[in-house]
Structures are given as structure tokens and as C-alpha cells.
N, C-alpha and C. Protein backbone atom coordinates (compact mmCIF):
# COMPACT_ATOMS: atom_id res chain seq x y z
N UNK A 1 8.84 1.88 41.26
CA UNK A 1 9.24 0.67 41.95
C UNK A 1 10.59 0.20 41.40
N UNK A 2 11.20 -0.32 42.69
CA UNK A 2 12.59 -0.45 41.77
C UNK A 2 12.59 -1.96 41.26
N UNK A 3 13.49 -2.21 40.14
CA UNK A 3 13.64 -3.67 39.14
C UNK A 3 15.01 -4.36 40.14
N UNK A 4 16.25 -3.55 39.80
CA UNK A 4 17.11 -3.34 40.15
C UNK A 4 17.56 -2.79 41.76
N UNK A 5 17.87 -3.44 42.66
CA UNK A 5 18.31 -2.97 43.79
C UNK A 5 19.85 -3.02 44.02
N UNK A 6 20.43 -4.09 43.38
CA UNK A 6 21.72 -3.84 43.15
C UNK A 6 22.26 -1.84 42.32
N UNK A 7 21.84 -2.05 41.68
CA UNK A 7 22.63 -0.77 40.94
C UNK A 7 21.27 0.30 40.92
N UNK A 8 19.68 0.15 41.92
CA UNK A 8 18.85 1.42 41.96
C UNK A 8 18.26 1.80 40.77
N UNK A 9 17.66 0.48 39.57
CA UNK A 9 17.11 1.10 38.58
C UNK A 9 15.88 0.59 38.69
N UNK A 10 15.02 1.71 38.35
CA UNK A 10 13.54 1.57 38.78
C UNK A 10 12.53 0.81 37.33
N UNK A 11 11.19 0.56 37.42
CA UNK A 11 10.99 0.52 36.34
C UNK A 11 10.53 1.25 35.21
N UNK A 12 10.57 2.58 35.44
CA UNK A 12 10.65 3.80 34.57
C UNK A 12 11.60 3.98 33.38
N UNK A 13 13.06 3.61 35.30
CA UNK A 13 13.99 3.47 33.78
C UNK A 13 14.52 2.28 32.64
N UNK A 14 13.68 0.68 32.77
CA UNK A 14 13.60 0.19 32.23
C UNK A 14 13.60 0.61 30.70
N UNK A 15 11.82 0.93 30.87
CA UNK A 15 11.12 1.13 29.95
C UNK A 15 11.91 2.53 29.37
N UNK A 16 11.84 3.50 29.74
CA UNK A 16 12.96 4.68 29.05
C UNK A 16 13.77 3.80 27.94
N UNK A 17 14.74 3.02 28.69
CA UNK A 17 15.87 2.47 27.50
C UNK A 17 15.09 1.30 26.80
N UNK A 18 14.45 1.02 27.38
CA UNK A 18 13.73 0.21 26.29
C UNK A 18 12.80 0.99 24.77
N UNK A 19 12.18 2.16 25.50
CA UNK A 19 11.83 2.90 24.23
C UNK A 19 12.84 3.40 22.97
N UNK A 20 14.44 3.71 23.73
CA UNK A 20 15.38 4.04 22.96
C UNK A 20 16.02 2.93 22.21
N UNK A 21 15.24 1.46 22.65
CA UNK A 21 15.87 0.80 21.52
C UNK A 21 16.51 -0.73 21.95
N UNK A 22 16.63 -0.57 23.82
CA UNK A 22 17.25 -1.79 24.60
C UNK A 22 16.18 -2.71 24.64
N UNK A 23 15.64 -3.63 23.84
CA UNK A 23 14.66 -4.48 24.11
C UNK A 23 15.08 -6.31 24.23
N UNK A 24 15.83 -5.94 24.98
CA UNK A 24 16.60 -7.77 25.49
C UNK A 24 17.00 -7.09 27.12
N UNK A 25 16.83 -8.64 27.61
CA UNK A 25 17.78 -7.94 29.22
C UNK A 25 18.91 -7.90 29.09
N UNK A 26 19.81 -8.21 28.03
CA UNK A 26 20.85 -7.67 27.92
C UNK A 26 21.34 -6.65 27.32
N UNK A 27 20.41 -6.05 26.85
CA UNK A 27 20.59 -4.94 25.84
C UNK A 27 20.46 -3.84 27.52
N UNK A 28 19.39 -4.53 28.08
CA UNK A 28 19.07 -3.39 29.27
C UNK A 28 20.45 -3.17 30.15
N UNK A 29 21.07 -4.36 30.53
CA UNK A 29 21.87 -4.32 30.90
C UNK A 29 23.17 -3.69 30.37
N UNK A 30 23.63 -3.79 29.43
CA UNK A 30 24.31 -2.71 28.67
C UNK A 30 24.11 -1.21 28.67
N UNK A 31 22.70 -0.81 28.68
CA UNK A 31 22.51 0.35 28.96
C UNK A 31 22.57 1.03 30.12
N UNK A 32 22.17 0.26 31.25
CA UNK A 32 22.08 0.57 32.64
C UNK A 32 23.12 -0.45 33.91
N UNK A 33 23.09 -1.45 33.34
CA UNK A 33 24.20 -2.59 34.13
C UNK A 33 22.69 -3.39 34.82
N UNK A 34 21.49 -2.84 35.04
CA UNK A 34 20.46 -3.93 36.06
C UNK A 34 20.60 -5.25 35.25
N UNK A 35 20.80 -6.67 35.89
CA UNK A 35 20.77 -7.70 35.94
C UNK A 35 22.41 -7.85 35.87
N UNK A 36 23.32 -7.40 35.90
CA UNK A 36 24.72 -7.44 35.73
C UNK A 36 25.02 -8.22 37.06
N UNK A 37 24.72 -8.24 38.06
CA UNK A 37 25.42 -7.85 39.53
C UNK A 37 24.95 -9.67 40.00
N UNK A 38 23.91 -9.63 41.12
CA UNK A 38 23.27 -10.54 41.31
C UNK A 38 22.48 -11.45 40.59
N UNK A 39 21.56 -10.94 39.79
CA UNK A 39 20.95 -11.78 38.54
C UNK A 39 19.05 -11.71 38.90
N UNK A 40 18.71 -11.76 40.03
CA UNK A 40 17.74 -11.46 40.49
C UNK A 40 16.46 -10.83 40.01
N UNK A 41 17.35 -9.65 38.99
CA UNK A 41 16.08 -8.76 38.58
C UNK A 41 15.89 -8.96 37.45
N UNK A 42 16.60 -10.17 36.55
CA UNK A 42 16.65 -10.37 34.78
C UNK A 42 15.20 -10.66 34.75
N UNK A 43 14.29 -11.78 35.40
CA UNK A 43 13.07 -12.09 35.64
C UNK A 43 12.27 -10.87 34.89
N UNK A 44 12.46 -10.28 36.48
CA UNK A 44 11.24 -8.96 36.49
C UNK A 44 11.75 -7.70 34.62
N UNK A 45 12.86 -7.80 35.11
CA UNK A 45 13.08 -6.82 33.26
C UNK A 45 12.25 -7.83 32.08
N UNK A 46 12.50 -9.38 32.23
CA UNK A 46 12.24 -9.52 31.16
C UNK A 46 9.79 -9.79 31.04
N UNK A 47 9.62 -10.00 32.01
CA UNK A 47 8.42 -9.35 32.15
C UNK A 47 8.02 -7.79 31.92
N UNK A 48 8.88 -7.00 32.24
CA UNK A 48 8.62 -5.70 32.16
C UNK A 48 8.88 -5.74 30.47
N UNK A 49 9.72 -6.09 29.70
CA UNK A 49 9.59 -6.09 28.12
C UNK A 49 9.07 -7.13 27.67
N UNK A 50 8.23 -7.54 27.96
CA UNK A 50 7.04 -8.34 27.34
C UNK A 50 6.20 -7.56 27.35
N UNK A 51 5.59 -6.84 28.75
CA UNK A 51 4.70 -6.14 29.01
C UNK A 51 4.25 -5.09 27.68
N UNK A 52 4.90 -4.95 27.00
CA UNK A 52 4.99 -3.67 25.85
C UNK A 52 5.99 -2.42 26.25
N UNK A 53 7.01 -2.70 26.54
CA UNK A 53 7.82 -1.48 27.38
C UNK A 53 8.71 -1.43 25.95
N UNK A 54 9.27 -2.22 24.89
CA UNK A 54 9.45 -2.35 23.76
C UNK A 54 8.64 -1.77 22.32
N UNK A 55 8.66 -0.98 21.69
CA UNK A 55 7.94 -1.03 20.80
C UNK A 55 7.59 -2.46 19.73
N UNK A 56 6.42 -2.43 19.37
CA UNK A 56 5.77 -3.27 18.54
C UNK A 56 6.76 -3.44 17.26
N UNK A 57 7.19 -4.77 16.47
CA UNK A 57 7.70 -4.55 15.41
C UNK A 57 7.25 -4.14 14.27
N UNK A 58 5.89 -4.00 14.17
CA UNK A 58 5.01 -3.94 12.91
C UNK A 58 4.97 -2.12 13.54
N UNK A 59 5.16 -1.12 14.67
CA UNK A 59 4.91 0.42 14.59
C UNK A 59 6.52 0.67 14.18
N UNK A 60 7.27 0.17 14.10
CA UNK A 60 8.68 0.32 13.57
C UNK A 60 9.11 0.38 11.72
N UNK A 61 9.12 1.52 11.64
CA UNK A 61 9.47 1.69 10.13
C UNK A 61 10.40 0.33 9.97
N UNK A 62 10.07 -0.11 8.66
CA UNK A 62 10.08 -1.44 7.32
C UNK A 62 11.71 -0.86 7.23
N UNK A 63 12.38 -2.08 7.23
CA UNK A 63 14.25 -1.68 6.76
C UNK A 63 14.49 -2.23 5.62
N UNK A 64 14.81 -1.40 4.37
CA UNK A 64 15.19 -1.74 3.14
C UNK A 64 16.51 -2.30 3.05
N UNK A 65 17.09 -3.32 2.58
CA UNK A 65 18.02 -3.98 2.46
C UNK A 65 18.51 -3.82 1.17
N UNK A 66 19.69 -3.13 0.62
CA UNK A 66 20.35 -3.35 -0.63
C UNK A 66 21.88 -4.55 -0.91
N UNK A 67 21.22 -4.59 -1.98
CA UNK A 67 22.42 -5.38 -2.09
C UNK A 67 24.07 -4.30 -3.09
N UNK A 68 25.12 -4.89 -3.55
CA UNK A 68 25.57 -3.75 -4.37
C UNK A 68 25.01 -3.90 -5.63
N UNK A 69 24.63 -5.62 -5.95
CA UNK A 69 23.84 -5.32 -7.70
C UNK A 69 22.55 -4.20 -7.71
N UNK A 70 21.75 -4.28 -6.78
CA UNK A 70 20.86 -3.42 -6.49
C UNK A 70 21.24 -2.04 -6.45
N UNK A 71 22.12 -1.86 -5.58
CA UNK A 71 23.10 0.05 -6.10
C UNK A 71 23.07 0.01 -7.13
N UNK A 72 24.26 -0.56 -7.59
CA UNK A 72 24.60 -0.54 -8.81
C UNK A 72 23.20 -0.42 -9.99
N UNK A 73 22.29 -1.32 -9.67
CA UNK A 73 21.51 -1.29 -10.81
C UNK A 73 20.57 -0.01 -10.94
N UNK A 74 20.38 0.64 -9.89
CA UNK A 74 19.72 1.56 -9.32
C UNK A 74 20.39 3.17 -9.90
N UNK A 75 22.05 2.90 -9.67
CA UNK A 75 22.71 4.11 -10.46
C UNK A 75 22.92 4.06 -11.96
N UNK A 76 22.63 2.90 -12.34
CA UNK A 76 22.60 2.39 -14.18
C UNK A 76 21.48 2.90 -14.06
N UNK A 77 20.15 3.23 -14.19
CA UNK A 77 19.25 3.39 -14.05
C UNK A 77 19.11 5.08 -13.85
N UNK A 78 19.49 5.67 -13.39
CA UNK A 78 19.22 7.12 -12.73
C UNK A 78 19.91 7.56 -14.25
């Protein structure tokens, strides 16, 4: 079914770029241009990434944050 009738993006390919990582309608839009044009289909995208078309943040590997005292203390250390 299409999201997008302006620029023909369905909701397959939503979710596609949403698995790769586009999980805002503007992120979608960046990837594909749907909601760029008319505005019409931001709605339905942003239902479609609620829906779970996004991965979960808790199945997303944990991001370690260093600082440089932390390098640093880390290569004093080794």
C-alpha cells in the first residue's frame, strides 16, 4: 500500500529504511523524500514507526561513551 503518492513510496519501503536506521519522519524523508512534497503522508509514516517498523531501543546494542581522561586512563593502565 502506498504511504507516499507524491514520490510512490509504499509501506514496505518505509519500514526497509526504517530498519536501516531512519526512525523519525524526517529521517524517512531524507532517505526517500515521502513527506517532502505535500505533507499528507507524515501522519501515516509516523504511525507506521510507532507501529514497531523501528527497532526497539533496549534490542539495540548499549553505546559506550569515552571520555579522553578515560583513554587516557585506560592506556596508563594497559
Amino acid at each position: 500500500m502506498y504511504v507516499c503518492s507524491c514520490f510512490g513510496i509504499t509501506e514496505r519501503q518505509v519500514r526497509e529504511h526504517a530498519e536501516t536506521g531512519a526512525c523519525t519522519p524526517r529521517q524517512i524523508a531524507g532517505a526517500c523524500k515521502a513527506g517532502t512534497d505535500c505533507g499528507s503522508c507524515v501522519r501515516k509514516i509516523q504511525a507506521l514507526l510507532g507501529r514497531g517498523a523501528c527497532p526497539r531501543r533496549e534490542a539495540l546494542d548499549p553505546v559506550v561513551l569515552t571520555t579522553a581522561a578515560t583513554t587516557a586512563a585506560a592506556a596508563a593502565a594497559a
